[in-house]
N, C-alpha and C. Protein backbone atom coordinates (compact mmCIF):
# COMPACT_ATOMS: atom_id res chain seq x y z
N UNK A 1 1.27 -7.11 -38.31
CA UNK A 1 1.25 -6.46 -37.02
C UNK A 1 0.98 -4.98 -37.25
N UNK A 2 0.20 -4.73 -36.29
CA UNK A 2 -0.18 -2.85 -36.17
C UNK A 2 0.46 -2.23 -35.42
N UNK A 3 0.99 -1.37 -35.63
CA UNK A 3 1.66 -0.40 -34.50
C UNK A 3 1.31 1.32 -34.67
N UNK A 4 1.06 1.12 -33.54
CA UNK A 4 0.24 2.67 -33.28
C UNK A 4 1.62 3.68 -32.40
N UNK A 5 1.97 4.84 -33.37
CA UNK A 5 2.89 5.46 -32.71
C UNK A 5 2.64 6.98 -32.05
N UNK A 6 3.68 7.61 -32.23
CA UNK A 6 4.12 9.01 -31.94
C UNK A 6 5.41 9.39 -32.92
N UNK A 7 4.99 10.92 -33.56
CA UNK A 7 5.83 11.33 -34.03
C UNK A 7 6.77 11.92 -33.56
N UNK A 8 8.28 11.35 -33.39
CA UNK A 8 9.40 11.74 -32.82
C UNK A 8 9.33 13.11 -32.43
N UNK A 9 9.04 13.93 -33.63
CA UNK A 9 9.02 15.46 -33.96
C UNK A 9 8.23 15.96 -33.38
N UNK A 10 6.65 15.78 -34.10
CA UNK A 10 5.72 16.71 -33.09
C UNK A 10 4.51 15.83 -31.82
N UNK A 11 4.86 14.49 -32.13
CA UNK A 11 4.10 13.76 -31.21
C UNK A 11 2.86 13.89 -31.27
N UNK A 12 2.74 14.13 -32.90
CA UNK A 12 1.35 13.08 -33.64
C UNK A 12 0.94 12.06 -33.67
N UNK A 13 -0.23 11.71 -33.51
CA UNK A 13 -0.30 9.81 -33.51
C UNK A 13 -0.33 9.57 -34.96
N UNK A 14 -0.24 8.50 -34.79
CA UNK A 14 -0.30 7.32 -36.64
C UNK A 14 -0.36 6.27 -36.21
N UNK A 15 -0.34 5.32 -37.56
CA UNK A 15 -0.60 4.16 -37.52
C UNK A 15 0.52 3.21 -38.69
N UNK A 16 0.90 2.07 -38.18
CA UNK A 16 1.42 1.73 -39.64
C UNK A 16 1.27 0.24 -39.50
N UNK A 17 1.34 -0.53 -40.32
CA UNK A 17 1.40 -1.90 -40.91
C UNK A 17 2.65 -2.62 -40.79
N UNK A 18 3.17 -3.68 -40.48
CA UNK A 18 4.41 -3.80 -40.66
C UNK A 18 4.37 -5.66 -41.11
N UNK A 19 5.01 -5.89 -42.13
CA UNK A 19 6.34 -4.80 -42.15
C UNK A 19 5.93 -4.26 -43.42
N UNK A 20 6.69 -2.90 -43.24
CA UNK A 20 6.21 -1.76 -44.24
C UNK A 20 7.08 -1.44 -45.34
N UNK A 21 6.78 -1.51 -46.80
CA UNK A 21 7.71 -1.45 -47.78
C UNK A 21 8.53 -0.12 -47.76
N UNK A 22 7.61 0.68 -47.37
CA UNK A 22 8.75 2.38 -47.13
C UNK A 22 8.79 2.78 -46.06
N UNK A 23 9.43 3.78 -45.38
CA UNK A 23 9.35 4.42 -43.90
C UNK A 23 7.92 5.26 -43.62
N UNK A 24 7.49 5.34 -42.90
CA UNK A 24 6.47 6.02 -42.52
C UNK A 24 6.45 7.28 -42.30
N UNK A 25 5.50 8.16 -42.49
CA UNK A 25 5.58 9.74 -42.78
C UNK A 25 4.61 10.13 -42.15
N UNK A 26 4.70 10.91 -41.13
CA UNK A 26 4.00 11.85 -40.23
C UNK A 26 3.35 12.79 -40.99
N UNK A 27 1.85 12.91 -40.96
CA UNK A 27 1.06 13.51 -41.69
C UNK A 27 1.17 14.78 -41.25
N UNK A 28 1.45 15.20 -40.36
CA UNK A 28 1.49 16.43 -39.67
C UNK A 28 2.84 17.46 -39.95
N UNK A 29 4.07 16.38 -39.83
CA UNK A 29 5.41 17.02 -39.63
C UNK A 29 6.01 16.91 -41.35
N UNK A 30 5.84 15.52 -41.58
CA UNK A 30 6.12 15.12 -42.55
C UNK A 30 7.83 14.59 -42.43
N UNK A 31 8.06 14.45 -41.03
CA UNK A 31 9.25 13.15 -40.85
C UNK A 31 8.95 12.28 -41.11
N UNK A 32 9.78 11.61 -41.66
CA UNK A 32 10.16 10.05 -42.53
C UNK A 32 10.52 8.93 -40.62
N UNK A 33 10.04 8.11 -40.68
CA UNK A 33 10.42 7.30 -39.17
C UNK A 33 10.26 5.94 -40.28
N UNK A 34 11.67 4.99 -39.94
CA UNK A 34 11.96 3.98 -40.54
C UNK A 34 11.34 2.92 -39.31
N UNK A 35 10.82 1.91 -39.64
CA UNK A 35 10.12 0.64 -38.77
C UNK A 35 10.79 -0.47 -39.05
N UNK A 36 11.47 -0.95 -38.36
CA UNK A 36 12.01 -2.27 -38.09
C UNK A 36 10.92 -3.29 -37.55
N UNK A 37 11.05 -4.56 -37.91
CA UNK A 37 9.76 -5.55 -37.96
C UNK A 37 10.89 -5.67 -36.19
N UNK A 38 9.83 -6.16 -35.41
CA UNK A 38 10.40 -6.65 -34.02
C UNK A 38 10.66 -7.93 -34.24
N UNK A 39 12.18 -8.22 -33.49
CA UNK A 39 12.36 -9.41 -33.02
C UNK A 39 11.29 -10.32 -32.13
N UNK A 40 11.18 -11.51 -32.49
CA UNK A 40 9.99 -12.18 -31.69
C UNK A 40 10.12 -13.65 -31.59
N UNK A 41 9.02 -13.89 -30.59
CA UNK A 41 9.35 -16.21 -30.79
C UNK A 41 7.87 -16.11 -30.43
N UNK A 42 7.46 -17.38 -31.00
CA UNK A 42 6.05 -17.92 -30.39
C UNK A 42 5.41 -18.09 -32.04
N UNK A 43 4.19 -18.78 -31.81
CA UNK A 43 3.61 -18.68 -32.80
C UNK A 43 2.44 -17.53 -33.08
N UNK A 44 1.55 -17.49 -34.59
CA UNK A 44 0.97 -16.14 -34.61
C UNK A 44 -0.53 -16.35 -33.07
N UNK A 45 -0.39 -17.37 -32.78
CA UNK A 45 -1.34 -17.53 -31.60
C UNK A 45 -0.78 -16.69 -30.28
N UNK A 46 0.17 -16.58 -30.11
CA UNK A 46 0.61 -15.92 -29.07
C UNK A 46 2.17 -15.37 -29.63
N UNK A 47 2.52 -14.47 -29.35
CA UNK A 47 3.99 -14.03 -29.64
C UNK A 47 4.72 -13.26 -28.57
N UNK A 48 6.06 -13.44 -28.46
CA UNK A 48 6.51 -12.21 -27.05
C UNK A 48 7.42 -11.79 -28.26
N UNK A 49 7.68 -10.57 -28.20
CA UNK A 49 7.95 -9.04 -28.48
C UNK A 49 9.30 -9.03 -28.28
N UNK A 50 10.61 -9.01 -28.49
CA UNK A 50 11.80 -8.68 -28.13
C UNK A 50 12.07 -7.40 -28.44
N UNK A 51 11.94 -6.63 -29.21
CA UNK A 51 12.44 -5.09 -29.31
C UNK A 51 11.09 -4.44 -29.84
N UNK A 52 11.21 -3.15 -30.30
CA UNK A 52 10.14 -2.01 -30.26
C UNK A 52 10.34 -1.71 -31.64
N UNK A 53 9.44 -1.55 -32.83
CA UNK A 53 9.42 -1.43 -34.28
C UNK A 53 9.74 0.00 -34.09
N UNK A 54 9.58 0.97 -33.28
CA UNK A 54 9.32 1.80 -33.64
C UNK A 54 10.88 2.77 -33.41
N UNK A 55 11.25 2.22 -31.76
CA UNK A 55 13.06 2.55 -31.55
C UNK A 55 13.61 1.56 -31.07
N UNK A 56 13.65 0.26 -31.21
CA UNK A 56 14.18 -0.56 -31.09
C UNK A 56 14.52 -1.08 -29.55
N UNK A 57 13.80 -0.55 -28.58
CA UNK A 57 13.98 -0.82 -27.32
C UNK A 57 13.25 -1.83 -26.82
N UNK A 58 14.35 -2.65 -25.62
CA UNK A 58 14.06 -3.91 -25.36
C UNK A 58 12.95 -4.10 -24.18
N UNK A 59 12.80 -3.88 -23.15
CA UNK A 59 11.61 -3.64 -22.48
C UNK A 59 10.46 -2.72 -23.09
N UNK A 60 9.58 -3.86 -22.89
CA UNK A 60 7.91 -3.81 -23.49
C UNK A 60 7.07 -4.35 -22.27
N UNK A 61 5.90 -4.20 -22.05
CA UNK A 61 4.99 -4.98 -21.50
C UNK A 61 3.82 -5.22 -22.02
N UNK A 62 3.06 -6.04 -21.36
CA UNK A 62 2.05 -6.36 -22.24
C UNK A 62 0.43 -5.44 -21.86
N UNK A 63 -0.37 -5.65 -22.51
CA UNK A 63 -1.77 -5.01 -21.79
C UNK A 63 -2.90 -5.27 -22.68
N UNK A 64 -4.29 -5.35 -22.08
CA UNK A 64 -5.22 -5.69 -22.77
C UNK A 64 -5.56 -4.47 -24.03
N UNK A 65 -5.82 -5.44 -25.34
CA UNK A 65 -6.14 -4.49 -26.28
C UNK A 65 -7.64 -4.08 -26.27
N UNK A 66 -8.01 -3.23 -24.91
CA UNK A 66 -9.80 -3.43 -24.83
C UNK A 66 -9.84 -1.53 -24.66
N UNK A 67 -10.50 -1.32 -24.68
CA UNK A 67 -10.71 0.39 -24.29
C UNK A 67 -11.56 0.21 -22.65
N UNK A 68 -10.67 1.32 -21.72
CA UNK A 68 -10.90 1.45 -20.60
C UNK A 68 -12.56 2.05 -20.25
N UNK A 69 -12.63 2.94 -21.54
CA UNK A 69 -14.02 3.40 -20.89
C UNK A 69 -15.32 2.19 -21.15
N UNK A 70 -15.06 1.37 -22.23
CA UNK A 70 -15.88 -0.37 -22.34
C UNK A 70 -16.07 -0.44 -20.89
N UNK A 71 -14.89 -1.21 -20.45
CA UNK A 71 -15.07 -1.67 -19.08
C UNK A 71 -16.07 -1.32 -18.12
N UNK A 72 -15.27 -0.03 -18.03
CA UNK A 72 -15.66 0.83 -17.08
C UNK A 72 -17.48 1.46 -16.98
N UNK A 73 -18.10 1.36 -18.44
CA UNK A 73 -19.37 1.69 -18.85
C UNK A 73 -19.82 0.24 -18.05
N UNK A 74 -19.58 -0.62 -18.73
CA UNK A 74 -19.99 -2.08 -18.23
C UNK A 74 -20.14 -2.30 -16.58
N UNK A 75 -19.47 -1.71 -16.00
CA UNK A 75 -19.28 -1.54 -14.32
C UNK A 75 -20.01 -0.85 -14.16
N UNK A 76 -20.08 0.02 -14.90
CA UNK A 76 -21.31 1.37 -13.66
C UNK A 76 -22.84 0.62 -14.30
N UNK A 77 -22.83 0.21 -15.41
CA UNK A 77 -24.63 -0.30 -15.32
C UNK A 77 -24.50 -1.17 -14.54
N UNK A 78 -23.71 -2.24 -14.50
CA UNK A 78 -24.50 -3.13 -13.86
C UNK A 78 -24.41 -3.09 -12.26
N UNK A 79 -23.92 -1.79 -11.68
CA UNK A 79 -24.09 -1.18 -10.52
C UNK A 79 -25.32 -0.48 -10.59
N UNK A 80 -25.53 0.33 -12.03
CA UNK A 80 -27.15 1.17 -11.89
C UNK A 80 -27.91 0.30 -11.74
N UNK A 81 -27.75 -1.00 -12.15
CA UNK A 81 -29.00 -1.86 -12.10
C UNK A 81 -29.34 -2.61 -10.69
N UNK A 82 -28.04 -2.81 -10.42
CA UNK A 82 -27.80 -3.23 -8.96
C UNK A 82 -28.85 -2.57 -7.85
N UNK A 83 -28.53 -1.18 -7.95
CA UNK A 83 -28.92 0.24 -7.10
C UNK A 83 -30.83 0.46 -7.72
N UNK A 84 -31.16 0.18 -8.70
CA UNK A 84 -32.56 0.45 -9.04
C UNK A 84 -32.86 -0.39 -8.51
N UNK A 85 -32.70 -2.01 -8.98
CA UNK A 85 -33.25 -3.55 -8.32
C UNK A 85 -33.11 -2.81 -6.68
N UNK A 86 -32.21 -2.75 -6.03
CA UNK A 86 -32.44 -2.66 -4.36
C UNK A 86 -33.72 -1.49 -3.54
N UNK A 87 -33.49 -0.70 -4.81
CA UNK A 87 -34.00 0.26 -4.32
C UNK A 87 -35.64 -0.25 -4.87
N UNK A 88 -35.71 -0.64 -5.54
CA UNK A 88 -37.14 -1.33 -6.07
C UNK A 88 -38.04 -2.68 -5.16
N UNK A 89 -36.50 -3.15 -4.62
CA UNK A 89 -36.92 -4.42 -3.06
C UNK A 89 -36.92 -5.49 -4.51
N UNK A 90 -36.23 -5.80 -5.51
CA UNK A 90 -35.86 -6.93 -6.15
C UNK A 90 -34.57 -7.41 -6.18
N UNK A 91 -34.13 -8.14 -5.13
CA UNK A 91 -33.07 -8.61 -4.78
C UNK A 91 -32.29 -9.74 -6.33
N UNK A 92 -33.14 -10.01 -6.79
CA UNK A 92 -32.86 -11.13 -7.53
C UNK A 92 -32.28 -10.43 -8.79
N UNK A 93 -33.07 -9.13 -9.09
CA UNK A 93 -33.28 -8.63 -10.29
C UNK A 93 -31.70 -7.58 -10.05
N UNK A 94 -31.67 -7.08 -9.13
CA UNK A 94 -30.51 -6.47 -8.85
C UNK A 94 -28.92 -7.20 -8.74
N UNK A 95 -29.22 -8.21 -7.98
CA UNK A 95 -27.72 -9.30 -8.32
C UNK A 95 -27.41 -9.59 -9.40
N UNK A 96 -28.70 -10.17 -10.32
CA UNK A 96 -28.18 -10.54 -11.73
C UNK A 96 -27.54 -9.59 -12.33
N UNK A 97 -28.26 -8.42 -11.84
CA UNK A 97 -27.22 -7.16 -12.91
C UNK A 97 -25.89 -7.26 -12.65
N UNK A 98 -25.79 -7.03 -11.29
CA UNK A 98 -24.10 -7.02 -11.05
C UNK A 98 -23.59 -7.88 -11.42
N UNK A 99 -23.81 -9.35 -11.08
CA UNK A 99 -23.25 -10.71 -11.43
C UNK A 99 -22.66 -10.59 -12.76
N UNK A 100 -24.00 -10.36 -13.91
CA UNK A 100 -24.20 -10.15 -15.43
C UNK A 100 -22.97 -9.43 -16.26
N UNK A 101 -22.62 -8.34 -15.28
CA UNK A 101 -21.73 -6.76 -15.76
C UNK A 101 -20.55 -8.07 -15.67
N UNK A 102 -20.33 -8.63 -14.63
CA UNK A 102 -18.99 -9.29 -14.22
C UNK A 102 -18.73 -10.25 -15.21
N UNK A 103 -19.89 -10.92 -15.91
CA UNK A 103 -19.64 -12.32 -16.26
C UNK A 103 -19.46 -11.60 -18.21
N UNK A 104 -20.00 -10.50 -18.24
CA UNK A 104 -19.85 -9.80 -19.46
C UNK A 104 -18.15 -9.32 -19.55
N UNK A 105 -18.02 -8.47 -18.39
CA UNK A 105 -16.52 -8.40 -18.46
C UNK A 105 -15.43 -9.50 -18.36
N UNK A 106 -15.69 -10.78 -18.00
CA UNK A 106 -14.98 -11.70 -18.16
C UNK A 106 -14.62 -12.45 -19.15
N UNK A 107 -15.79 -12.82 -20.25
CA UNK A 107 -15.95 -12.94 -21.32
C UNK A 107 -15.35 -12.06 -22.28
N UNK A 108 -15.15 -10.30 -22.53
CA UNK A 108 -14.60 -10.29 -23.13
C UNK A 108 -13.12 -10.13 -22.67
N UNK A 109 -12.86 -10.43 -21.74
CA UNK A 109 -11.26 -10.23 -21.12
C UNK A 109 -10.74 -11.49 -21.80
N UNK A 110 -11.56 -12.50 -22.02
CA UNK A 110 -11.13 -13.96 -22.75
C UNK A 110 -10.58 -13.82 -23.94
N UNK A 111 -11.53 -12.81 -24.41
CA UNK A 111 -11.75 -12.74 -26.15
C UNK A 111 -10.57 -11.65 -26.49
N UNK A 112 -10.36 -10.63 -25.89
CA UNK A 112 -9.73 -9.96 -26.65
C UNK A 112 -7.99 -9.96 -26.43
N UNK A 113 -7.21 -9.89 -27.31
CA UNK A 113 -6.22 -9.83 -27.52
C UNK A 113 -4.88 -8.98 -26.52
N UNK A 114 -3.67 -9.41 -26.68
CA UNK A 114 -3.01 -8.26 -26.34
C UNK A 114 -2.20 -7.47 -26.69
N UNK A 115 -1.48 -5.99 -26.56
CA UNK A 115 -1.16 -5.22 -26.78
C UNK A 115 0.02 -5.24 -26.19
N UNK A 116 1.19 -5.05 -26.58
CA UNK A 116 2.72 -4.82 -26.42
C UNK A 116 3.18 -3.29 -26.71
N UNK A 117 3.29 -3.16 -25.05
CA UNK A 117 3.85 -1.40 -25.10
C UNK A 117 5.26 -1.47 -24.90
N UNK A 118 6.10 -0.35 -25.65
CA UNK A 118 7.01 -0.11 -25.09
C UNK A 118 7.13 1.29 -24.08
N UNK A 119 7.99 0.89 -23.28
CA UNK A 119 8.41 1.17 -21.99
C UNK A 119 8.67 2.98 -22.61
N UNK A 120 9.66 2.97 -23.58
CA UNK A 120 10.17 4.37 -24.05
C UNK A 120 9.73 5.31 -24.87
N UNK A 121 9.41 4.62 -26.03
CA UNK A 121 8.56 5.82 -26.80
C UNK A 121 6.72 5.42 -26.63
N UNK A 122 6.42 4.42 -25.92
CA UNK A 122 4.72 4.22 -26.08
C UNK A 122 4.23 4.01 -27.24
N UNK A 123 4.79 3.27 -28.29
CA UNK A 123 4.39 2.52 -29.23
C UNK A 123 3.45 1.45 -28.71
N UNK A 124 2.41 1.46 -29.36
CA UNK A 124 1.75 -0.04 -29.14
C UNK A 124 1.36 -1.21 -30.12
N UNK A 125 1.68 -2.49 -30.11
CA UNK A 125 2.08 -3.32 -30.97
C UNK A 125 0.80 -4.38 -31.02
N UNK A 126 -0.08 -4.25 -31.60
CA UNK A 126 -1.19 -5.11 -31.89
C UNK A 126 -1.07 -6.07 -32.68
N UNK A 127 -1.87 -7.05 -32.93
CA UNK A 127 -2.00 -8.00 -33.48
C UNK A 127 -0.75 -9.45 -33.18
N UNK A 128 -0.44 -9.36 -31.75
CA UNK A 128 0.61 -9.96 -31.22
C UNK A 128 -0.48 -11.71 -30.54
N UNK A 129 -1.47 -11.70 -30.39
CA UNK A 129 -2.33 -12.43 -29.65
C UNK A 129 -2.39 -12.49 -28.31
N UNK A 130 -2.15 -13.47 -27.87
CA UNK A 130 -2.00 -13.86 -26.33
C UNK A 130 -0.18 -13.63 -26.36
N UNK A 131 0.53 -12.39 -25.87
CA UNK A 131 1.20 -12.23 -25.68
C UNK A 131 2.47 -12.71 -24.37
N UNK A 132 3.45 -13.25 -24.53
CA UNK A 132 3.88 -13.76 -23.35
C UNK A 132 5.28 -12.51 -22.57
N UNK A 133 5.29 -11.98 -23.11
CA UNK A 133 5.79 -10.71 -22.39
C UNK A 133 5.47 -10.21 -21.03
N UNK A 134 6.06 -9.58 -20.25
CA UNK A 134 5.60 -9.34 -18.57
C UNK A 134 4.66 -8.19 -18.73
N UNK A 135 3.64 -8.65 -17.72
CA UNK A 135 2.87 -7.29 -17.62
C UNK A 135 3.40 -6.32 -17.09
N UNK A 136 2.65 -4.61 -17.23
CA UNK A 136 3.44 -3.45 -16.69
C UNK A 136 4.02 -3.19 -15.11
N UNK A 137 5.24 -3.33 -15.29
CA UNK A 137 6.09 -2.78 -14.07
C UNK A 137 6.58 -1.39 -13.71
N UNK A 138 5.76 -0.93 -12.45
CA UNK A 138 5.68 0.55 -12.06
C UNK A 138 7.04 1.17 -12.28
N UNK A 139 8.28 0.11 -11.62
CA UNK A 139 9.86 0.50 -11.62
C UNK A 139 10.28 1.06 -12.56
N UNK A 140 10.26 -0.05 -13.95
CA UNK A 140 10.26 0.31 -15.03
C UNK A 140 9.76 1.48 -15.72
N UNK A 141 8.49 1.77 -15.49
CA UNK A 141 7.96 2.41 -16.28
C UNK A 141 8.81 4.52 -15.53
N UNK A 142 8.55 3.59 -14.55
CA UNK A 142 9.29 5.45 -13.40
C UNK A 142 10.75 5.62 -14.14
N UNK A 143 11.33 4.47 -14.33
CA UNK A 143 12.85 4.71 -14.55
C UNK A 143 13.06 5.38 -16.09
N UNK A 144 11.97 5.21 -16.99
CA UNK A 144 11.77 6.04 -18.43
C UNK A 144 11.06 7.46 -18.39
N UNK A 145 10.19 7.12 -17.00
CA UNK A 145 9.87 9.27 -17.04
C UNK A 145 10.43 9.99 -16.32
N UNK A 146 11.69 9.50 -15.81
CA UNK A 146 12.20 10.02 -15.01
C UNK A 146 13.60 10.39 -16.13
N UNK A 147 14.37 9.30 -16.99
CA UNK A 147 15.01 9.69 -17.81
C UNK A 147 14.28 10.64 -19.12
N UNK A 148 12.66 10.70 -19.53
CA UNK A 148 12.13 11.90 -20.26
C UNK A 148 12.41 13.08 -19.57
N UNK A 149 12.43 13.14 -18.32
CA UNK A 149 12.06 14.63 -17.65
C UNK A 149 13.60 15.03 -17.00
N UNK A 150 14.51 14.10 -17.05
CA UNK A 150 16.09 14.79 -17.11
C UNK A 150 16.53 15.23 -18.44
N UNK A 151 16.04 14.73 -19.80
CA UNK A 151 16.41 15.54 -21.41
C UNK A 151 15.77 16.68 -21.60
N UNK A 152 14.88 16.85 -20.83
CA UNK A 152 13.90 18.18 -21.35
C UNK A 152 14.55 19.27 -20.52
């Protein structure tokens, strides 16, 4: 499993492997952060997440391991293409685009994996598969920046 963090200290990103024979060391700060392998059930095909490698906290949710701007590139062509085809009077040539963008983004929404965040420090936990954990809840997520922004 991969887990992509933050350094307690200066809130550097990293990366670490787990489970990891030594504690992990912030290239930046050079704090030592010890990783606990997460509690879990399921097989390596799908797994749900019980605590956080990184601080041990029990609410996580899940989310696609895809990059937003993918998507989002994928949406606007096959809207540019949409918008040239109409504007060109090729109705046919313009649907397929849009259709195309959709049936591209669906496909890889199939394919790619998911990602297990936690709620508190924003660790993210890859290589989990088809994760059965709840997806992100707004409540939740308000009730942790709301306890960040009463410590500060």
């Amino acid at each position: 499993m991969n887990v992509g963090l933050l350094c307690p200290v200066c809130e550097h990103s990293g990366h670490a492997s787990l489970p990891a024979a030594e504690p992990w060391r912030c290239p930046s700060c050079g704090h030592l952060l010890t990783l606990t392998p997460p509690s879990s059930t399921g097989t390596e095909a799908g797994r749900t997440l019980h605590s956080c490698a990184v601080c041990g906290n029990h609410e996580l949710y899940k989310m696609k391991g895809f990059p937003h701007w993918l998507g989002l590139s994928i949406l606007a062509l096959g809207i540019l293409v949409f918008l040239v085809g109409n504007a060109l009077r090729h109705q046919w040539i313009a649907w397929a685009g849009l259709l195309g963008s959709w049936v591209v983004d669906l496909v890889l929404y199939r394919i790619v994996d998911d990602v297990v965040v936690c709620y508190r420090c924003g660790s993210k936990h890859a290589g989990v598969g088809r994760s059965g954990n709840q997806p992100f809840e707004l409540t939740i997520h308000e009730r942790y920046r709301q306890e960040r922004l009463q410590s500060r």
